[in-house]
C-alpha atoms as a PDB file:
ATOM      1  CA  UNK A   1     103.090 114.780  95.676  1.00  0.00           C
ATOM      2  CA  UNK A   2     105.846 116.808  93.936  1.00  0.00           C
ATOM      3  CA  UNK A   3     106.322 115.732  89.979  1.00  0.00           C
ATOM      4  CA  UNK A   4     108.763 117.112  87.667  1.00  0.00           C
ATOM      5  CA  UNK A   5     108.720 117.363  83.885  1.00  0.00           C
ATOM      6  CA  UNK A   6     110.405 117.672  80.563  1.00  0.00           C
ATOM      7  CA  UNK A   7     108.473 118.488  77.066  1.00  0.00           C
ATOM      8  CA  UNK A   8     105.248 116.909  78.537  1.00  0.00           C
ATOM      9  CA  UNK A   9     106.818 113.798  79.689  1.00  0.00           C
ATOM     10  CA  UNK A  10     107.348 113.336  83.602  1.00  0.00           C
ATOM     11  CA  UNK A  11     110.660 112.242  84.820  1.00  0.00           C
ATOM     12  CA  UNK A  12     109.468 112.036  88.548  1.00  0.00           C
ATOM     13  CA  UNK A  13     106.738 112.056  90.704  1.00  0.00           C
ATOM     14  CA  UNK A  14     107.264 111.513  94.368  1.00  0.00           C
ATOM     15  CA  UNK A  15     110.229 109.031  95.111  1.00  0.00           C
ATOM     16  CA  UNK A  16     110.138 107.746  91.720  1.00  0.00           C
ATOM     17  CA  UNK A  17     112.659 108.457  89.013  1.00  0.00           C
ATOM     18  CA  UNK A  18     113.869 107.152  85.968  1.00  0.00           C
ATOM     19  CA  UNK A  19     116.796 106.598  84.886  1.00  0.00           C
ATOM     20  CA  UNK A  20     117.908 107.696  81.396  1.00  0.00           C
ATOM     21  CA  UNK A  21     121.798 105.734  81.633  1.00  0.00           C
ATOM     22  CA  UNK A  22     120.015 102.539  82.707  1.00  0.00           C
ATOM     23  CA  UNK A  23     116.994 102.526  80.565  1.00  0.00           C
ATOM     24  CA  UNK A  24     114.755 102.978  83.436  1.00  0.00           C
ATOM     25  CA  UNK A  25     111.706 105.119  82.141  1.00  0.00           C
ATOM     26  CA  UNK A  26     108.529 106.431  84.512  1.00  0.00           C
ATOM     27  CA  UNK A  27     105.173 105.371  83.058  1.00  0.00           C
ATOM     28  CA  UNK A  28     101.554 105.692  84.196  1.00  0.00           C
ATOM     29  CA  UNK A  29      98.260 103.679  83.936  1.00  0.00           C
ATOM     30  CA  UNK A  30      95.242 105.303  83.884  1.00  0.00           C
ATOM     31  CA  UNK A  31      92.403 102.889  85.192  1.00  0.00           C
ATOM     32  CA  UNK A  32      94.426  99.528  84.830  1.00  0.00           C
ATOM     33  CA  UNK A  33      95.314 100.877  81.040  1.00  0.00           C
ATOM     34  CA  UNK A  34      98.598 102.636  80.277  1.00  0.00           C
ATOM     35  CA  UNK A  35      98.934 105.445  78.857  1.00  0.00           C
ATOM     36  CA  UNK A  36     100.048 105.755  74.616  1.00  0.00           C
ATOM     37  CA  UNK A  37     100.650 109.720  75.168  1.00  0.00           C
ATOM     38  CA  UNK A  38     102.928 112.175  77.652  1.00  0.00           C
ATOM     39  CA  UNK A  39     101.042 113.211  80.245  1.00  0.00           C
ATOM     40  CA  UNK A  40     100.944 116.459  78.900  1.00  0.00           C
ATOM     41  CA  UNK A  41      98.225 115.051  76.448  1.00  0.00           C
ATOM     42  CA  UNK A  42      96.095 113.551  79.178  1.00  0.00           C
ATOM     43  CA  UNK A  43      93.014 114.619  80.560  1.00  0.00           C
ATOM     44  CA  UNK A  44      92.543 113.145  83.751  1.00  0.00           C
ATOM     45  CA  UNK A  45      88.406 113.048  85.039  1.00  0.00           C
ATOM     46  CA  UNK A  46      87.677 113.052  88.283  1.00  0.00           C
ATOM     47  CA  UNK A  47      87.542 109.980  89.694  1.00  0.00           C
ATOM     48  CA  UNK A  48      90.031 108.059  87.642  1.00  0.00           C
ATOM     49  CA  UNK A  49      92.740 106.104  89.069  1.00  0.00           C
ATOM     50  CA  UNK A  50      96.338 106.833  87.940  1.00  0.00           C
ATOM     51  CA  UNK A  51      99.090 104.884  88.959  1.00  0.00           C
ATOM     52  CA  UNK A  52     103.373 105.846  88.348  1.00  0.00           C
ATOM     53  CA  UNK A  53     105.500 102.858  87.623  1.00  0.00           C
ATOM     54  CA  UNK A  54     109.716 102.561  86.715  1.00  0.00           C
ATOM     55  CA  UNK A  55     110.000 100.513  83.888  1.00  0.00           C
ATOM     56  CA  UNK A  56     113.334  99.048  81.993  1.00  0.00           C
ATOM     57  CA  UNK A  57     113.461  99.246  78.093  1.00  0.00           C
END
């Protein structure tokens, strides 16, 4: 799955990708929880389940 970054954040990951103009921002859950950091402050342990979502703010 190809993801792209900026400053720790990720823009896109796959076929999603937010939208800056329109508010529409890509966030993750990581086992049912989401995430309060970037994902360049994550550490992800084998086995855990994350999921990418587009969400409007």
């Amino acid at each position: 799955m190809n993801a792209k970054e900026d400053e720790g954040l990720i823009t896109s990951v796959g076929n999603l990708r937010q939208n800056t103009k329109e508010s529409i921002y890509l966030m993750f859950d990581i086992n049912g929880k989401r995430s309060v950091i970037g994902a360049g402050g994550v550490k992800i342990i084998n086995g855990e389940k994350i999921r990418f979502y587009l969400e409007k703010y």
